[in-house]
Protein backbone atom coordinates (compact mmCIF):
# COMPACT_ATOMS: atom_id res chain seq x y z
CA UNK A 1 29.05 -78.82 27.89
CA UNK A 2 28.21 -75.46 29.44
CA UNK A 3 25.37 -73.80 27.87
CA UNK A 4 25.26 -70.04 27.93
CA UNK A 5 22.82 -67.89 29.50
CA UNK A 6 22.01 -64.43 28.84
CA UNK A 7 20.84 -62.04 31.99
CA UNK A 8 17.29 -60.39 30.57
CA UNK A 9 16.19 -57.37 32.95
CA UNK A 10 13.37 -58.53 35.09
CA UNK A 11 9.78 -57.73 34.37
CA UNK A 12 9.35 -54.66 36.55
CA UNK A 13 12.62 -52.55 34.81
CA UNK A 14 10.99 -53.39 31.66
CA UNK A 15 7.23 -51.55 32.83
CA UNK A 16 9.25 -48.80 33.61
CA UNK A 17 11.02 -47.88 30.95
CA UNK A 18 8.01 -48.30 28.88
CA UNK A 19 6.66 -45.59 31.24
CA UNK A 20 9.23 -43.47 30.35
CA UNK A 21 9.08 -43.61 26.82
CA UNK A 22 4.97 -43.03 26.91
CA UNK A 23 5.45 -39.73 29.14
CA UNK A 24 8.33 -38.21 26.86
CA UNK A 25 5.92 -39.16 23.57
CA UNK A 26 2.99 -37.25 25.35
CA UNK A 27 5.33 -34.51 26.07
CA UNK A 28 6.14 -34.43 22.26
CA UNK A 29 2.61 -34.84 21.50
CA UNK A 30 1.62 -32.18 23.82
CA UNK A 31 4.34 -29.59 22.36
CA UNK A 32 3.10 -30.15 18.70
CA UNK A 33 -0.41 -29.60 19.51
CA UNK A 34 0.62 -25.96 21.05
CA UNK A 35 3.26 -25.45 18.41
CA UNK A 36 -0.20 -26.23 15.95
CA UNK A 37 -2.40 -24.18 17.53
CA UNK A 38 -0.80 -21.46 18.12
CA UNK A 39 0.28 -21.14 14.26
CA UNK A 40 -3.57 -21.24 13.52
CA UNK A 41 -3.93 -18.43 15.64
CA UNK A 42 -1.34 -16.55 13.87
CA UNK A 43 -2.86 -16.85 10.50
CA UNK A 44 -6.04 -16.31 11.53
CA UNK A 45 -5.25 -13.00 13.18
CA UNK A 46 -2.85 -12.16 9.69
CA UNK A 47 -6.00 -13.02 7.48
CA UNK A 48 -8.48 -11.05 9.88
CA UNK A 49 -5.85 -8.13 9.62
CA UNK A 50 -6.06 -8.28 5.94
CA UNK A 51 -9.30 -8.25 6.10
CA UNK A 52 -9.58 -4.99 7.85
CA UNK A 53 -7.26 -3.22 6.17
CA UNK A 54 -9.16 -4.29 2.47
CA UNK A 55 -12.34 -3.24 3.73
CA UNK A 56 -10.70 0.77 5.21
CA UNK A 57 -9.70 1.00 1.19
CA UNK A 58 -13.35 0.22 0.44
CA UNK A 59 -14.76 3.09 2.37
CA UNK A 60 -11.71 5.26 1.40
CA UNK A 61 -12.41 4.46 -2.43
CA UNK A 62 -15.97 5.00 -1.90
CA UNK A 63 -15.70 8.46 -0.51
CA UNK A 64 -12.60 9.40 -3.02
CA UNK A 65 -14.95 8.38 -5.44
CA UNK A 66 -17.92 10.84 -3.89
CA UNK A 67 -15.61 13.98 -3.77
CA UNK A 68 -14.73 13.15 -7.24
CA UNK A 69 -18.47 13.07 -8.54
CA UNK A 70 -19.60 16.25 -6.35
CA UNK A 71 -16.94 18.27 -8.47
CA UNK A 72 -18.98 17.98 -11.34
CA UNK A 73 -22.21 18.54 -9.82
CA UNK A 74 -23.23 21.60 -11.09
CA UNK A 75 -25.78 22.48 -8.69
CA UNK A 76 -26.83 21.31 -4.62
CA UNK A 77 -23.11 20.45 -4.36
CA UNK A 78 -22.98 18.70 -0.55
CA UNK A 79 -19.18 18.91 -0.31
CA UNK A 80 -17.26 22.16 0.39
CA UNK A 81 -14.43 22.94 -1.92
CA UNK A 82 -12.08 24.70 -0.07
CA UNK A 83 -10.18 27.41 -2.22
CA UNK A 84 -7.12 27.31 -4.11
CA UNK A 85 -4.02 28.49 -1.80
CA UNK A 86 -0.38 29.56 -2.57
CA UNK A 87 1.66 27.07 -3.94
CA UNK A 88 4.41 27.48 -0.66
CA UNK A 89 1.62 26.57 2.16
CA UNK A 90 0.33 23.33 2.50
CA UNK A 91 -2.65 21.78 1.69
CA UNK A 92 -5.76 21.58 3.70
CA UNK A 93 -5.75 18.21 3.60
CA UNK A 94 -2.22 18.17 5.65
CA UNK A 95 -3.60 20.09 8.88
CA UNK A 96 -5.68 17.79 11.15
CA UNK A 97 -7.81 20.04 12.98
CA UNK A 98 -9.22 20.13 8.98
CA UNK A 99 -11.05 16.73 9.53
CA UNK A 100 -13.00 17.36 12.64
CA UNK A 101 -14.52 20.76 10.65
CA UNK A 102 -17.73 19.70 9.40
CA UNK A 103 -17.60 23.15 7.27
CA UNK A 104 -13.93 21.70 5.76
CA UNK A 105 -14.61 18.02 5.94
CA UNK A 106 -17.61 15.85 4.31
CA UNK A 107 -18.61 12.81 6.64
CA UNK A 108 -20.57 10.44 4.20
CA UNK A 109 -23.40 9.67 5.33
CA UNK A 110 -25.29 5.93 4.70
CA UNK A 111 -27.26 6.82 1.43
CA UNK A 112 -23.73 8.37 -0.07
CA UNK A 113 -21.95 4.86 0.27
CA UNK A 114 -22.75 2.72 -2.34
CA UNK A 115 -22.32 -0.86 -3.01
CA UNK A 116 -21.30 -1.81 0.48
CA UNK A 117 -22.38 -2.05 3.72
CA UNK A 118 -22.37 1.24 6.23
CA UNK A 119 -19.72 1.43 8.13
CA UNK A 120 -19.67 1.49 11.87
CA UNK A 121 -16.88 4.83 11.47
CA UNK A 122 -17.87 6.70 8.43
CA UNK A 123 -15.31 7.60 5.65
CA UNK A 124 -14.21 11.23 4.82
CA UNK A 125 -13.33 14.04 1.98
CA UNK A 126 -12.26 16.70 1.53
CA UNK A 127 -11.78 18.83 -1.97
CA UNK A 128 -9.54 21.69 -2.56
CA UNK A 129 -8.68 24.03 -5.29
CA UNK A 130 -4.96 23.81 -6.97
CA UNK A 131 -3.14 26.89 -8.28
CA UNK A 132 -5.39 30.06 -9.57
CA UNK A 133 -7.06 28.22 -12.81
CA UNK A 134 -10.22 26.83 -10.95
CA UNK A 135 -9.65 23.72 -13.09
CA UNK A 136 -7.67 21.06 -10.81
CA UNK A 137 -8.61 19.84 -7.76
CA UNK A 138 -6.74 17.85 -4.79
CA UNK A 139 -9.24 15.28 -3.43
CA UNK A 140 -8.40 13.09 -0.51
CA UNK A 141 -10.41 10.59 1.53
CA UNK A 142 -10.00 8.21 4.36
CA UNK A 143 -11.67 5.33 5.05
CA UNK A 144 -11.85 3.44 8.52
CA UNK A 145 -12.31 -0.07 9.40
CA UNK A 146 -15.09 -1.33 11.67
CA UNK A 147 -12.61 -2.17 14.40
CA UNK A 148 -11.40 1.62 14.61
CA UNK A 149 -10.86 3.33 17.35
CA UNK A 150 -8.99 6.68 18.60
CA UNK A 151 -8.15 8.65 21.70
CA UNK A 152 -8.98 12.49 22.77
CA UNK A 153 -6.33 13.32 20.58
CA UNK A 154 -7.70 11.83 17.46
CA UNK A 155 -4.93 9.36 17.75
CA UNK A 156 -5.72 5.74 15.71
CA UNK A 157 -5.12 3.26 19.03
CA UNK A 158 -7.02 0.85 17.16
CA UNK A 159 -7.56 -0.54 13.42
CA UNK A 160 -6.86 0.37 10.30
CA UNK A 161 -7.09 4.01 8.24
CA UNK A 162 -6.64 4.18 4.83
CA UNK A 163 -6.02 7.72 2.81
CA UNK A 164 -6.53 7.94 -0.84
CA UNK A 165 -5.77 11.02 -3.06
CA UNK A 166 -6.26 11.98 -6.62
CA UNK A 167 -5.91 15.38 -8.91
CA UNK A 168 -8.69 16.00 -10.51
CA UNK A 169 -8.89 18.21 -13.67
CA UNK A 170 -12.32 19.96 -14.73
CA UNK A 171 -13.42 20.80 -18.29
């Protein structure tokens, strides 16, 4: 009787295929890990973006909110209210040169922001008549995050500006 024998693969083919198999798992390995970390990064640049942008509409509220309360200040009034103009030409607010004026535009200064922390770019108003009655005002405000930056032309290259606006109606 013939007894049957099976062929294995010698020692040696079998180190090398196990060789094989290890490399491609630390190539897998290897590719999660980036895949991982570079997600991270993603969210933690979304979140710091978020972050930025919340804290512009801080300084933007806080300034809106300024203008708003210098309206009513009867007297020593540190905001100029620019006057009322014709209903067809736009508002003050709208031409750019307006917020590099200091005699147009109010730059807040440390003591004028409450409840927060100064900001490295300070936020803005600006407060305007509406029609001929005295009574309404247009205030608007921006506020600037503490990554902002611009160029010689004013232009944001970096961070985040928020504008706010409200109508305000006097007594």
């Amino acid at each position: 009787m013939r007894v049957a024998r099976f062929a294995f693969p010698s020692r040696a083919a079998q180190r090398g295929i196990s060789l094989i198999i290890a490399m491609l798992m630390l190539v897998v390995i290897g590719l999660a890990s980036v895949a991982i970390i570079r997600n991270a990064t993603s969210a933690d640049r979304a979140v710091n973006n978020n972050r930025l942008q919340t804290q512009a509409n801080q300084f933007a509220q806080a300034a809106l909110q300024f203008c708003e309360n210098q309206l009513v200040v009867p007297t020593g009034r540190v905001i100029k209210v620019q006057p009322a103009l014709p209903l067809d030409t736009p508002g003050a607010w709208t031409v750019k040169a307006h917020w590099f004026d200091p005699n147009i535009v109010h730059t807040l200064t440390p003591a004028e922001i409450t409840g927060t922390n100064a900001p490295k770019v300070p936020p803005q108003c600006m407060a305007e008549g509406l029609g001929g009655t005295g009574k309404f005002y247009i205030v608007t405000a921006r506020g600037f995050s503490d990554d902002y930056a611009q160029d010689s032309d004013h232009a944001t290259t970096s961070g985040s500006v928020v504008w706010l606006q409200s109508t305000v109606k006097l007594p």
